[in-house]
PDB file of N, CA and C in Angstrom:
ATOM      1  N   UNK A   1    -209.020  15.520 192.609  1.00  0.00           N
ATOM      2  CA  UNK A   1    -208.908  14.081 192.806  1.00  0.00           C
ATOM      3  C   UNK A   1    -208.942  13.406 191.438  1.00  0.00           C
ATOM      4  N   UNK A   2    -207.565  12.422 191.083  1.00  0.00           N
ATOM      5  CA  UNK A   2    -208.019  12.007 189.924  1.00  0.00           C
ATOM      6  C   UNK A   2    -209.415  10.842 189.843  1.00  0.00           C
ATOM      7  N   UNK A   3    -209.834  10.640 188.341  1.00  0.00           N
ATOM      8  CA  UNK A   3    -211.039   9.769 188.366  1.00  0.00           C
ATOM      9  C   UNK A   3    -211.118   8.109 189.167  1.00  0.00           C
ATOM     10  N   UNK A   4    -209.746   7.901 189.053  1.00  0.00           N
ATOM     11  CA  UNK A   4    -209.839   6.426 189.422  1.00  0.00           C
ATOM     12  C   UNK A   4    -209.861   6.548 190.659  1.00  0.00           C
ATOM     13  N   UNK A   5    -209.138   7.406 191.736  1.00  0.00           N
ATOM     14  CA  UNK A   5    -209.291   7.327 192.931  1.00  0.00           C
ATOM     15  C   UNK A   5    -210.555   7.849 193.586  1.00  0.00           C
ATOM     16  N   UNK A   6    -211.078   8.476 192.430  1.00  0.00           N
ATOM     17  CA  UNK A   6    -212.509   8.932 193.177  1.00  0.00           C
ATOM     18  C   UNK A   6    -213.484   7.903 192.771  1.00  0.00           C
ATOM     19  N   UNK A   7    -213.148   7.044 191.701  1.00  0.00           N
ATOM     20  CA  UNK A   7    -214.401   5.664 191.515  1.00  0.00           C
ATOM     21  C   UNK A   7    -214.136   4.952 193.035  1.00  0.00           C
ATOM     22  N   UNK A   8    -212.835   4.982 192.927  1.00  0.00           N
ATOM     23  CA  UNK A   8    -212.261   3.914 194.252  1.00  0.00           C
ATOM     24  C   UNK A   8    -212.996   4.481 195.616  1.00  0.00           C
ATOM     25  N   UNK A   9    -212.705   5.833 195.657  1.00  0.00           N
ATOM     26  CA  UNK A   9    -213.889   6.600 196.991  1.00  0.00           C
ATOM     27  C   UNK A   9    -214.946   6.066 196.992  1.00  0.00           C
ATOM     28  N   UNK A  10    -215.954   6.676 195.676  1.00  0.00           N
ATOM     29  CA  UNK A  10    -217.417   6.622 195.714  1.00  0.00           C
ATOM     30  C   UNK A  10    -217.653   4.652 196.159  1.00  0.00           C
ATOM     31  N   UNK A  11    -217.085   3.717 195.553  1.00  0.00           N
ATOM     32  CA  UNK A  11    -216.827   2.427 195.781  1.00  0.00           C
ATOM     33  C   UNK A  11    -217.047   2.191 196.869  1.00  0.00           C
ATOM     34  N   UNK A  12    -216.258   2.979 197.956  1.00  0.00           N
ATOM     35  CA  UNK A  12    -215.796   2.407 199.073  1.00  0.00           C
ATOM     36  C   UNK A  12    -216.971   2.986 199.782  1.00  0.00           C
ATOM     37  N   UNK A  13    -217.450   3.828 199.249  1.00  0.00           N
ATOM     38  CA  UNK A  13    -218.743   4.807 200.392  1.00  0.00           C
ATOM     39  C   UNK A  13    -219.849   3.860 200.176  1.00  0.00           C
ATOM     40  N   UNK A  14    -220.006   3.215 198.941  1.00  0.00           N
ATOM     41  CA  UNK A  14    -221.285   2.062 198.561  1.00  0.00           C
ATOM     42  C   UNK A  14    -221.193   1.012 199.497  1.00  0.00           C
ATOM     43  N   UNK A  15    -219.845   0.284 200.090  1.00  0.00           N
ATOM     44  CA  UNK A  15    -219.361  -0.827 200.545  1.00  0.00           C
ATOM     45  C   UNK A  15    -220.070  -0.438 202.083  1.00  0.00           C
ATOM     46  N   UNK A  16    -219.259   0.597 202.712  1.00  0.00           N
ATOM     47  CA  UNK A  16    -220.098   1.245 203.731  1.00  0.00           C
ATOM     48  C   UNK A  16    -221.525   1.278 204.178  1.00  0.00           C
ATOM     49  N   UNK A  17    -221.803   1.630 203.200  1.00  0.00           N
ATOM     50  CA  UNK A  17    -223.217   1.876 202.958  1.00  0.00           C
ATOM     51  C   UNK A  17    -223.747   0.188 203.084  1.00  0.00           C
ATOM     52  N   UNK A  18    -223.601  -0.410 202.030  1.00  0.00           N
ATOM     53  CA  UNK A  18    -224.255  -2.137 202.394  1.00  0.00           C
ATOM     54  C   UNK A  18    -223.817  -2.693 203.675  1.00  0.00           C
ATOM     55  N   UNK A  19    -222.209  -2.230 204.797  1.00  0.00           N
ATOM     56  CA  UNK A  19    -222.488  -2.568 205.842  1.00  0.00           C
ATOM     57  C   UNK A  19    -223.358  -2.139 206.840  1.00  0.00           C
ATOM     58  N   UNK A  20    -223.936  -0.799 206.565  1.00  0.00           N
ATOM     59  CA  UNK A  20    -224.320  -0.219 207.682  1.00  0.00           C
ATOM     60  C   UNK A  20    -225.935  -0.868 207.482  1.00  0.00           C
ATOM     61  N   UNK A  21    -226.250  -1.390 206.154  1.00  0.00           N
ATOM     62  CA  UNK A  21    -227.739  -1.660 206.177  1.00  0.00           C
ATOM     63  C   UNK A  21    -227.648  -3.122 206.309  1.00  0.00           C
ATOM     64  N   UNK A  22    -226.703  -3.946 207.140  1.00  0.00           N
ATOM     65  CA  UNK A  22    -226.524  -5.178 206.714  1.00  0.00           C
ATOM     66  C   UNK A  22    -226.422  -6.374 206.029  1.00  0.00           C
ATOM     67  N   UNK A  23    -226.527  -5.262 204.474  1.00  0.00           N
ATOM     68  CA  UNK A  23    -226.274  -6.436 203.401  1.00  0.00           C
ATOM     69  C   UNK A  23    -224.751  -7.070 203.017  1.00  0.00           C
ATOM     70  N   UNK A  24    -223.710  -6.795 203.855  1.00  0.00           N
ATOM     71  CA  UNK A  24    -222.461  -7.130 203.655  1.00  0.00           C
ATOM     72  C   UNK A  24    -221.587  -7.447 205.089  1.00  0.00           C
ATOM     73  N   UNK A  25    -220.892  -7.927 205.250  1.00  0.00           N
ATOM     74  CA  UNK A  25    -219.768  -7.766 206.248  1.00  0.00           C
ATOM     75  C   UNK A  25    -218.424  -7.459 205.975  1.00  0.00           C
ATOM     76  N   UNK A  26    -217.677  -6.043 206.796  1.00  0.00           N
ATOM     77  CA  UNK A  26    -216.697  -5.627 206.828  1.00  0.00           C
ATOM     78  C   UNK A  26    -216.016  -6.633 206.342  1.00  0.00           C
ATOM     79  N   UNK A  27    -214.811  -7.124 205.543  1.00  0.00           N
ATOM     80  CA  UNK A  27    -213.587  -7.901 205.448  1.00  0.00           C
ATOM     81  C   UNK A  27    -212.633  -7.691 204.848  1.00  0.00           C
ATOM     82  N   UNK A  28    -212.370  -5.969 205.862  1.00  0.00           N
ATOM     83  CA  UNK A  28    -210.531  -5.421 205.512  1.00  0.00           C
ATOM     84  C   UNK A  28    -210.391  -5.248 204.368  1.00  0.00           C
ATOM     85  N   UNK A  29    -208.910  -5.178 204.091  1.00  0.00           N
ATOM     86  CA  UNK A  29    -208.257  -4.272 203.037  1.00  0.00           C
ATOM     87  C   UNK A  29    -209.569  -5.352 201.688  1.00  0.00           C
ATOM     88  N   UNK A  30    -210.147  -6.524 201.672  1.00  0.00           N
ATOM     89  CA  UNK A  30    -209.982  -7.081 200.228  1.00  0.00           C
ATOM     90  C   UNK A  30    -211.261  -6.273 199.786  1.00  0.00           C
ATOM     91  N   UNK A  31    -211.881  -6.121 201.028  1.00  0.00           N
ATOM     92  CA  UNK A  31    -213.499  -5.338 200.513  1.00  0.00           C
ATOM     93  C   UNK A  31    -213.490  -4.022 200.244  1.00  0.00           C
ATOM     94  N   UNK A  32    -212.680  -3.183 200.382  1.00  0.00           N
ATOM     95  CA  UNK A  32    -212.404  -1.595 200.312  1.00  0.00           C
ATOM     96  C   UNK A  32    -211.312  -1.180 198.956  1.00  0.00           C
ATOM     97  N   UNK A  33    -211.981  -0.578 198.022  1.00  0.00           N
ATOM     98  CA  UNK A  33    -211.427  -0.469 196.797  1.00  0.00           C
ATOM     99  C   UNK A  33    -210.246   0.566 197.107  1.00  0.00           C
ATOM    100  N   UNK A  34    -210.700   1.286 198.268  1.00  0.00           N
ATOM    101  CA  UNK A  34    -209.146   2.188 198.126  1.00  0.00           C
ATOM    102  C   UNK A  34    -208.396   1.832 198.510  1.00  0.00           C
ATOM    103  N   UNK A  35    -208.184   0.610 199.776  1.00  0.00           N
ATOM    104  CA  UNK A  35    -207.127  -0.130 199.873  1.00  0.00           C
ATOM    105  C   UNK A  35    -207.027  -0.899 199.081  1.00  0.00           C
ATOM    106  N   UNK A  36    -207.231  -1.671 198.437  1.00  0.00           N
ATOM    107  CA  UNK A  36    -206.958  -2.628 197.255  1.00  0.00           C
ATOM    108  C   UNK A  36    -206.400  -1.670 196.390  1.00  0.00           C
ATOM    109  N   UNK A  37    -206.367  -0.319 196.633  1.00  0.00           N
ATOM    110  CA  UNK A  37    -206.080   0.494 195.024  1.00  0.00           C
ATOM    111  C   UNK A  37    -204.368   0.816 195.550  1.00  0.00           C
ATOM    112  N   UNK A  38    -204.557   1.304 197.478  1.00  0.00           N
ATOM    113  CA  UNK A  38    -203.541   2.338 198.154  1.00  0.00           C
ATOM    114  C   UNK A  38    -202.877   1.732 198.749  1.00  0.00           C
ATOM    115  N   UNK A  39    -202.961   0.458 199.162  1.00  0.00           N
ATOM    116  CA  UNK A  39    -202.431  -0.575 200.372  1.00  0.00           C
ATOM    117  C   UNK A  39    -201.125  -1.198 199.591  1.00  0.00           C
ATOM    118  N   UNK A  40    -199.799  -1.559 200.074  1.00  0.00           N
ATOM    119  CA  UNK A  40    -199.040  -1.937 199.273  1.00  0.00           C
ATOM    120  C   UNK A  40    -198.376  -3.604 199.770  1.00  0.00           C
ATOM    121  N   UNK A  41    -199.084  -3.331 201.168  1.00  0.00           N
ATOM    122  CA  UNK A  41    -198.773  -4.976 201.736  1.00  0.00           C
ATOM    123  C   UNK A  41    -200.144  -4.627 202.981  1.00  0.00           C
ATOM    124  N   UNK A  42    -200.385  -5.980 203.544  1.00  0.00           N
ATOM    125  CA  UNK A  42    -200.815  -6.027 204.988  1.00  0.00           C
ATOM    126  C   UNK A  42    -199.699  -5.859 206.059  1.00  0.00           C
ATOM    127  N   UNK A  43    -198.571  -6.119 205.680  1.00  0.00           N
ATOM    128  CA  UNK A  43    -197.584  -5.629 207.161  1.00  0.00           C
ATOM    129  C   UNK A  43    -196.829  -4.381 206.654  1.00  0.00           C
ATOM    130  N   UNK A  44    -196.939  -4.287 205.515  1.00  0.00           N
ATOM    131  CA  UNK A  44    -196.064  -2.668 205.669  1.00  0.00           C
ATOM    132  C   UNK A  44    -196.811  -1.581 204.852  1.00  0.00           C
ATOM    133  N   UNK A  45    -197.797  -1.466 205.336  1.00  0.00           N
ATOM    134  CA  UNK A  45    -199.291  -0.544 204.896  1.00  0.00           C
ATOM    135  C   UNK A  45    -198.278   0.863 204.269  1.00  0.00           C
ATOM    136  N   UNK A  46    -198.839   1.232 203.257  1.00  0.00           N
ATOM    137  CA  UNK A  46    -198.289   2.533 203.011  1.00  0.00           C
ATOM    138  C   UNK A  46    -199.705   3.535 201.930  1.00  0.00           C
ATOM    139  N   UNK A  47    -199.965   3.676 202.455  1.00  0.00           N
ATOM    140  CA  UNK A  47    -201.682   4.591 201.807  1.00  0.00           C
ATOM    141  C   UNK A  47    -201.191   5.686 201.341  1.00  0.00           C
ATOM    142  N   UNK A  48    -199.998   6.173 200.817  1.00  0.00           N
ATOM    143  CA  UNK A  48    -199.821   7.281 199.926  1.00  0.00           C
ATOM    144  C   UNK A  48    -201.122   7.369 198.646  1.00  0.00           C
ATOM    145  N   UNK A  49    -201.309   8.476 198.654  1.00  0.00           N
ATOM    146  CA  UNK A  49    -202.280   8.802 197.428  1.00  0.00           C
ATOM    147  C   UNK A  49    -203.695   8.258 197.784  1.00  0.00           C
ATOM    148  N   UNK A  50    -203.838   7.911 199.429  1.00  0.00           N
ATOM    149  CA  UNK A  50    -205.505   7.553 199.405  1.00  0.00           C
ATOM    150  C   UNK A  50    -205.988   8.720 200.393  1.00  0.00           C
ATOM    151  N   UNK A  51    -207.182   9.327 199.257  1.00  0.00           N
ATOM    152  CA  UNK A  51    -207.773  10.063 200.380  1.00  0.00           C
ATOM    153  C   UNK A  51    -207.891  10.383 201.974  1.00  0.00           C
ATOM    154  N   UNK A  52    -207.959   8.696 202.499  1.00  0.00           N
ATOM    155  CA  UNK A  52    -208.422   8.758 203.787  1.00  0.00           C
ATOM    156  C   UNK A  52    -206.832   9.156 204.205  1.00  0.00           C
ATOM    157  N   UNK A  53    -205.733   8.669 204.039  1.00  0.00           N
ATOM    158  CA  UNK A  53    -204.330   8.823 203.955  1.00  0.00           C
ATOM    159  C   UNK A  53    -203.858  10.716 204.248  1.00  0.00           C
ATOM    160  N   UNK A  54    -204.225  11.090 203.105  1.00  0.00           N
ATOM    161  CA  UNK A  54    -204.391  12.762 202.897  1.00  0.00           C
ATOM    162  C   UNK A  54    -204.625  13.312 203.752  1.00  0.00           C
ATOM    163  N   UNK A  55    -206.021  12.913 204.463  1.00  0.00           N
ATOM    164  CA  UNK A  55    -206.666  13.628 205.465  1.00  0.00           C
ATOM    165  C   UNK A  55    -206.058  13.358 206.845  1.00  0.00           C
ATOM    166  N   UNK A  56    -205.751  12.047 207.277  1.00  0.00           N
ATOM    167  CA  UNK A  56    -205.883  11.838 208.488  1.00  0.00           C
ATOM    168  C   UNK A  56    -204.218  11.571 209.200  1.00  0.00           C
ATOM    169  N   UNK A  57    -203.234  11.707 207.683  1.00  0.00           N
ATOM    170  CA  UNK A  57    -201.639  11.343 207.337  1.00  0.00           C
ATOM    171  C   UNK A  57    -201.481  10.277 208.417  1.00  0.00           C
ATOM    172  N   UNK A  58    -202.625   9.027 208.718  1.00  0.00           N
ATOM    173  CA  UNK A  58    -202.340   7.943 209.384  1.00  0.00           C
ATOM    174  C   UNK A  58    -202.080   6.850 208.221  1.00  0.00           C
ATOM    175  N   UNK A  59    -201.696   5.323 208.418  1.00  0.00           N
ATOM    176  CA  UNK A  59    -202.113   4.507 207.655  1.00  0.00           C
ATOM    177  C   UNK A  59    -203.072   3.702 208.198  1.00  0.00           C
ATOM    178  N   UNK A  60    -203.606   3.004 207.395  1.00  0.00           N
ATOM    179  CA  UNK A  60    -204.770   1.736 207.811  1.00  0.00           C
ATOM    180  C   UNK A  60    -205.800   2.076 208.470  1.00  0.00           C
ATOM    181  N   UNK A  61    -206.294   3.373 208.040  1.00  0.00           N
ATOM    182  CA  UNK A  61    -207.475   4.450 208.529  1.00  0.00           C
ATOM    183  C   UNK A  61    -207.275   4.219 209.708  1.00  0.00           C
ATOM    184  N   UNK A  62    -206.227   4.438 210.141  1.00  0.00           N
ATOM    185  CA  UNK A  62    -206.222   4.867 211.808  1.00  0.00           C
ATOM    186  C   UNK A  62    -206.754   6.095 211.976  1.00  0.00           C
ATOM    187  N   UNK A  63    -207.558   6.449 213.142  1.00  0.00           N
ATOM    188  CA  UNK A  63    -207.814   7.540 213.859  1.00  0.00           C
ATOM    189  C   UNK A  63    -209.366   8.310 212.404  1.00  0.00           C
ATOM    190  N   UNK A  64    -209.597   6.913 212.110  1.00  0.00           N
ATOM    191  CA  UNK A  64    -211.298   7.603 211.541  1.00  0.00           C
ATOM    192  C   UNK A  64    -212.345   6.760 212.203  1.00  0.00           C
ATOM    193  N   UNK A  65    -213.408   7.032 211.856  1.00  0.00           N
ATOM    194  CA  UNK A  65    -214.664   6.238 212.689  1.00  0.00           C
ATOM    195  C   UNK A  65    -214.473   4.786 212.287  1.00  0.00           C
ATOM    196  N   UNK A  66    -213.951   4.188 211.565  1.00  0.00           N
ATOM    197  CA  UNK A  66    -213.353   2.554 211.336  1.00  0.00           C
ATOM    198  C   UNK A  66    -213.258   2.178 212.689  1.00  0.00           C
ATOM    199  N   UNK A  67    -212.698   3.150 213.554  1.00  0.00           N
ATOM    200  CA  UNK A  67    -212.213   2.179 214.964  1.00  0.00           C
ATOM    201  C   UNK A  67    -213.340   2.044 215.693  1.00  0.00           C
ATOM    202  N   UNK A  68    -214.456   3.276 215.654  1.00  0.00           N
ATOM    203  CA  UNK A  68    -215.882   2.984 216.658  1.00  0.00           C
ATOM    204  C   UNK A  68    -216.481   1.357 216.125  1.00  0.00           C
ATOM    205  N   UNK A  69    -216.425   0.896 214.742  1.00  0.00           N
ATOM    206  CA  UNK A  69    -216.780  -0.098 214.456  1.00  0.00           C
ATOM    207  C   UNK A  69    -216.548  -1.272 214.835  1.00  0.00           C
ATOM    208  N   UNK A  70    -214.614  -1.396 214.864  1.00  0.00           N
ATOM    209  CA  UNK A  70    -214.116  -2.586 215.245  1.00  0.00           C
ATOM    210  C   UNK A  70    -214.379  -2.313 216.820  1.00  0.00           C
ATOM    211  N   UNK A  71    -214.059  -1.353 217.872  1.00  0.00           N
ATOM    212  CA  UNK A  71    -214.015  -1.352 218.832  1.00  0.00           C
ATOM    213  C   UNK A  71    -215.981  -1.794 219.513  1.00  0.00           C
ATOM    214  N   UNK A  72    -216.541  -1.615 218.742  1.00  0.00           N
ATOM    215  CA  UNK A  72    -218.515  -2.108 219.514  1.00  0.00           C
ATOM    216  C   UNK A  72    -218.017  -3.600 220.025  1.00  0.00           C
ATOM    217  N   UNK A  73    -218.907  -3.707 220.683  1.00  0.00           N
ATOM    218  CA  UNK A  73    -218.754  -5.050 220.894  1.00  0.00           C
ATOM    219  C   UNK A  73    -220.256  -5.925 220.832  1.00  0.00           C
ATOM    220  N   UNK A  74    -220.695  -5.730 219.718  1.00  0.00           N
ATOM    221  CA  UNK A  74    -221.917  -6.128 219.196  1.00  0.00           C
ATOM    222  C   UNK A  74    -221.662  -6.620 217.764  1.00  0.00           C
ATOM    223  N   UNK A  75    -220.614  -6.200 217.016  1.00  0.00           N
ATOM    224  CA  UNK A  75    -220.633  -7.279 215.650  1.00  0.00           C
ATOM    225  C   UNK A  75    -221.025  -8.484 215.677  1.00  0.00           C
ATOM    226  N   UNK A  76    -221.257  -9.042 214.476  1.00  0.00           N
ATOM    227  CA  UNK A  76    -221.266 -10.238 214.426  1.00  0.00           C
ATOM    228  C   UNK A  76    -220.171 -10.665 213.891  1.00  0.00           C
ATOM    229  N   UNK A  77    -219.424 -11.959 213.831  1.00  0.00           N
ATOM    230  CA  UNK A  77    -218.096 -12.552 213.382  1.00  0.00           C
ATOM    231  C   UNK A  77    -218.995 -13.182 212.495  1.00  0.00           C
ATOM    232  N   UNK A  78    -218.972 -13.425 210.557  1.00  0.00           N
ATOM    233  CA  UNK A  78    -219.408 -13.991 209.893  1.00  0.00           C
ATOM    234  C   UNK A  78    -218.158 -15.518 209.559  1.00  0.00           C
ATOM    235  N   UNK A  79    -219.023 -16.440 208.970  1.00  0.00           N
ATOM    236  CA  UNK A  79    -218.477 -17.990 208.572  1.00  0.00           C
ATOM    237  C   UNK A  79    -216.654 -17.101 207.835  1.00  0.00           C
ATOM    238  N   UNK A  80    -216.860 -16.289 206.995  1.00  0.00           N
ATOM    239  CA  UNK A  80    -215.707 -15.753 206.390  1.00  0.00           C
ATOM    240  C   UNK A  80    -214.780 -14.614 207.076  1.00  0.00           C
ATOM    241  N   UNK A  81    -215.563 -14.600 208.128  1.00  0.00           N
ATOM    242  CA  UNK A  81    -213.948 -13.903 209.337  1.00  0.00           C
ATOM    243  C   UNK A  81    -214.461 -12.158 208.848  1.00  0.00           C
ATOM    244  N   UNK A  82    -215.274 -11.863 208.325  1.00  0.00           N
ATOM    245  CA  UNK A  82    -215.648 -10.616 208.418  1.00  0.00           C
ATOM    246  C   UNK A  82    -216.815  -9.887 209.731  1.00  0.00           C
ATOM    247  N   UNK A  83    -216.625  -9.031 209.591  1.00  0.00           N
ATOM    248  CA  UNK A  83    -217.577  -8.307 211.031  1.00  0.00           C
ATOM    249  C   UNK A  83    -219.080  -7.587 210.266  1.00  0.00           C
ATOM    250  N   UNK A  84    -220.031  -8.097 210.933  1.00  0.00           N
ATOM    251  CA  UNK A  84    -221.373  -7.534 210.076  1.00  0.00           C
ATOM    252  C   UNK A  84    -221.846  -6.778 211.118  1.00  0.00           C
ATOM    253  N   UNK A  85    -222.515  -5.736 211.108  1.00  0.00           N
ATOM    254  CA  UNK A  85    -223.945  -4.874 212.329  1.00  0.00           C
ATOM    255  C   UNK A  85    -224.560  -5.952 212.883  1.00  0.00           C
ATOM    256  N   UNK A  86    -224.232  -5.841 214.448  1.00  0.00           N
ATOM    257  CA  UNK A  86    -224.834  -6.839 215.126  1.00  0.00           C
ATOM    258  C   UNK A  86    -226.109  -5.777 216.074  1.00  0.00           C
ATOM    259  N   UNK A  87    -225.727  -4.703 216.292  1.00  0.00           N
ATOM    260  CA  UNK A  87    -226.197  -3.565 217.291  1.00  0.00           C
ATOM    261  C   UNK A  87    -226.269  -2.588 217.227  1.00  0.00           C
ATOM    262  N   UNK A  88    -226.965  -1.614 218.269  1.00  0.00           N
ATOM    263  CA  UNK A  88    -226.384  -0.440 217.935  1.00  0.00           C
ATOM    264  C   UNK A  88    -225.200   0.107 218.150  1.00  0.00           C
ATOM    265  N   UNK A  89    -224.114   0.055 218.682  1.00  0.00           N
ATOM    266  CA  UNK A  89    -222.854   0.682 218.560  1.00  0.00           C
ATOM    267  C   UNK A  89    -222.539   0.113 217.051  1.00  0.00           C
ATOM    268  N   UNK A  90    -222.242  -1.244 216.915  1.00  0.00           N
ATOM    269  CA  UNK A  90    -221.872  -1.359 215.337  1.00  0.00           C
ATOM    270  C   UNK A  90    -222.200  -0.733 214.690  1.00  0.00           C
ATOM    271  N   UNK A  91    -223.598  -0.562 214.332  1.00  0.00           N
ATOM    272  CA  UNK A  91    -224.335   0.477 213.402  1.00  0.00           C
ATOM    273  C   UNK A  91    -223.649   1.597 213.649  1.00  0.00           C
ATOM    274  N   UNK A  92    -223.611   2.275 214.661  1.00  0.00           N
ATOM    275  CA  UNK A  92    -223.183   3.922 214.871  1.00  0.00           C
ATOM    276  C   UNK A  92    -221.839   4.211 214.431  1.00  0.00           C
ATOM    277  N   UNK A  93    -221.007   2.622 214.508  1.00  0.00           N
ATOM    278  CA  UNK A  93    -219.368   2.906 213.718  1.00  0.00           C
ATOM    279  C   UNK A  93    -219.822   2.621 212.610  1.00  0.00           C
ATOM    280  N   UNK A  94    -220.355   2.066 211.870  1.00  0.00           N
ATOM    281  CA  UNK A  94    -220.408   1.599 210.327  1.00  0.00           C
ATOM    282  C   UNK A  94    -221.143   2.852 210.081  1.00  0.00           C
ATOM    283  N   UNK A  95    -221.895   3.521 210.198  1.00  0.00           N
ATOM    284  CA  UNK A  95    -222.351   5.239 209.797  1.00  0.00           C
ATOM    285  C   UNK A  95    -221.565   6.565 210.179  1.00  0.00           C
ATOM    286  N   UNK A  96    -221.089   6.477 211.250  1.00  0.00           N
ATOM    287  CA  UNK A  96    -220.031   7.183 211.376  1.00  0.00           C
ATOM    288  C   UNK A  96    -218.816   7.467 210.384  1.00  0.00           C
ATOM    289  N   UNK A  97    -218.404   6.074 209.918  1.00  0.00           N
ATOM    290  CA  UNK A  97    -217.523   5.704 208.980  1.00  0.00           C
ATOM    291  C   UNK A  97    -217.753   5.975 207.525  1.00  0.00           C
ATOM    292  N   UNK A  98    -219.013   5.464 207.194  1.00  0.00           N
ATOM    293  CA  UNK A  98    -220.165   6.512 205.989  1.00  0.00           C
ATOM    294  C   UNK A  98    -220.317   7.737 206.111  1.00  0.00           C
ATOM    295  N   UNK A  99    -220.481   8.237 207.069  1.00  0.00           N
ATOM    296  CA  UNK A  99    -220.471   9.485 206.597  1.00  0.00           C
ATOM    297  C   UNK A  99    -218.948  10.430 206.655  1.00  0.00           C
ATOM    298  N   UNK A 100    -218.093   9.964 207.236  1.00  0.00           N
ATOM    299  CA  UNK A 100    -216.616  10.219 206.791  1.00  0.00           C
ATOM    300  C   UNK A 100    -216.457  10.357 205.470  1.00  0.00           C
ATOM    301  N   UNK A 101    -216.927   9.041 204.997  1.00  0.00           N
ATOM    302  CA  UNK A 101    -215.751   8.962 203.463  1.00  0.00           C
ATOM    303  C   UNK A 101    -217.127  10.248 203.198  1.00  0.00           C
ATOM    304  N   UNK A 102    -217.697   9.924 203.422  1.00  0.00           N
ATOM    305  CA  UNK A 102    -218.674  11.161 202.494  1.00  0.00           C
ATOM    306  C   UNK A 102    -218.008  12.455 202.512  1.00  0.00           C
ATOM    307  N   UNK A 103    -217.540  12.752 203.510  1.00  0.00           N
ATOM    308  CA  UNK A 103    -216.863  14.452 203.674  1.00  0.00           C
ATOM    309  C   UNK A 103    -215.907  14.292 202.925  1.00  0.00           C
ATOM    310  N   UNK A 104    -215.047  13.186 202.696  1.00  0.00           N
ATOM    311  CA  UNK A 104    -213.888  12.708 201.650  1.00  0.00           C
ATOM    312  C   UNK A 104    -214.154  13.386 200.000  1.00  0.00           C
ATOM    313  N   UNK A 105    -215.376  13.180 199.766  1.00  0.00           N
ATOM    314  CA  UNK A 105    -215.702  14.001 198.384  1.00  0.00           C
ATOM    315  C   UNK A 105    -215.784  15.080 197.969  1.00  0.00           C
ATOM    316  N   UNK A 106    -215.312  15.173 196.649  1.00  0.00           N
ATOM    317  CA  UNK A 106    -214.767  16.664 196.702  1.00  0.00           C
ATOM    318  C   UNK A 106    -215.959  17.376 196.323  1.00  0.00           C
ATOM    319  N   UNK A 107    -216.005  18.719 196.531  1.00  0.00           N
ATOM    320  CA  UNK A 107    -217.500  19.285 196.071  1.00  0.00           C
ATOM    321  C   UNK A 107    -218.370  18.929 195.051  1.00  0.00           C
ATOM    322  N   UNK A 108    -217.634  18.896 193.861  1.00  0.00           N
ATOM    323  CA  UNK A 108    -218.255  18.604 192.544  1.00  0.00           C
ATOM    324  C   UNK A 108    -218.530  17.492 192.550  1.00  0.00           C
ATOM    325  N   UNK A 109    -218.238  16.474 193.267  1.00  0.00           N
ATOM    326  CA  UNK A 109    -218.924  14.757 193.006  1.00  0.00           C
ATOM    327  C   UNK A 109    -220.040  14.563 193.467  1.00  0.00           C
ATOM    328  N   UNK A 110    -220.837  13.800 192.941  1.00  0.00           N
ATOM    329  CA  UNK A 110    -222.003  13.136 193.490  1.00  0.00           C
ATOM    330  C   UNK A 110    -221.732  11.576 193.547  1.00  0.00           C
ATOM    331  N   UNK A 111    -222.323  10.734 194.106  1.00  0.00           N
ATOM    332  CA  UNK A 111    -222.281   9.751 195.080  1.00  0.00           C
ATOM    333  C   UNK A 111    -223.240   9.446 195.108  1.00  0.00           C
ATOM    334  N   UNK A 112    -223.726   8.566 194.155  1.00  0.00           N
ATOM    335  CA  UNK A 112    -224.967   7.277 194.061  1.00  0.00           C
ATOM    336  C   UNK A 112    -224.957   6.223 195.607  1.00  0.00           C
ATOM    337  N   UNK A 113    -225.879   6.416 196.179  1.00  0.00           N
ATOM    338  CA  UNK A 113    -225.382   5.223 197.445  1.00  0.00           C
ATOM    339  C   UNK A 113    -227.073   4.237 196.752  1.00  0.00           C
TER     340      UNK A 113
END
């Protein structure tokens, strides 16, 4: 994995991480460094070269634990249109989803959360 896409990983596993403990709310591609790094529009998504991309050959992390998150129906909707841990299902997609990108890392990395 080159370095920048793995800052952009470890990034995105931190982001995770502050949703699942409720210091942040989800808000799509602008909060997730690997889409901001891999994303080439919002309507014509193309995630070549992003990890989650690699693994799952979906775009817009289709078909990873992202969807247990949006799909709870316990978020909260914040003033800025993002989704925060309202419950436990939220929680269980926002960790689910943490510990994904975590398997995303390649052996040799470590991962400050």
């Amino acid at each position: 994995m080159e370095p920048k896409t793995l800052r952009a990983l470890k990034s995105s596993i931190r982001y995770w991480n502050r949703i699942m403990n409720g210091q942040c709310s989800m808000t799509g591609i602008k909060g997730c460094a690997l889409c901001r790094m891999f994303r080439s529009s919002i309507r014509l998504p193309d995630c070549s070269g992003c990890p989650i991309y690699s693994f799952t050959t979906f775009a817009s992390c289709e078909s990873t634990p992202v969807d247990e998150f949006f799909h709870s129906h316990d978020y909260i909707i914040t003033i800025d249109g993002g989704k925060k841990v309202g419950g436990p299902d939220s929680l269980a997609g926002a960790m689910a989803e943490l510990f994904f990108l975590l398997t995303l890392l390649p052996d040799d990395a470590k991962c400050p959360i």
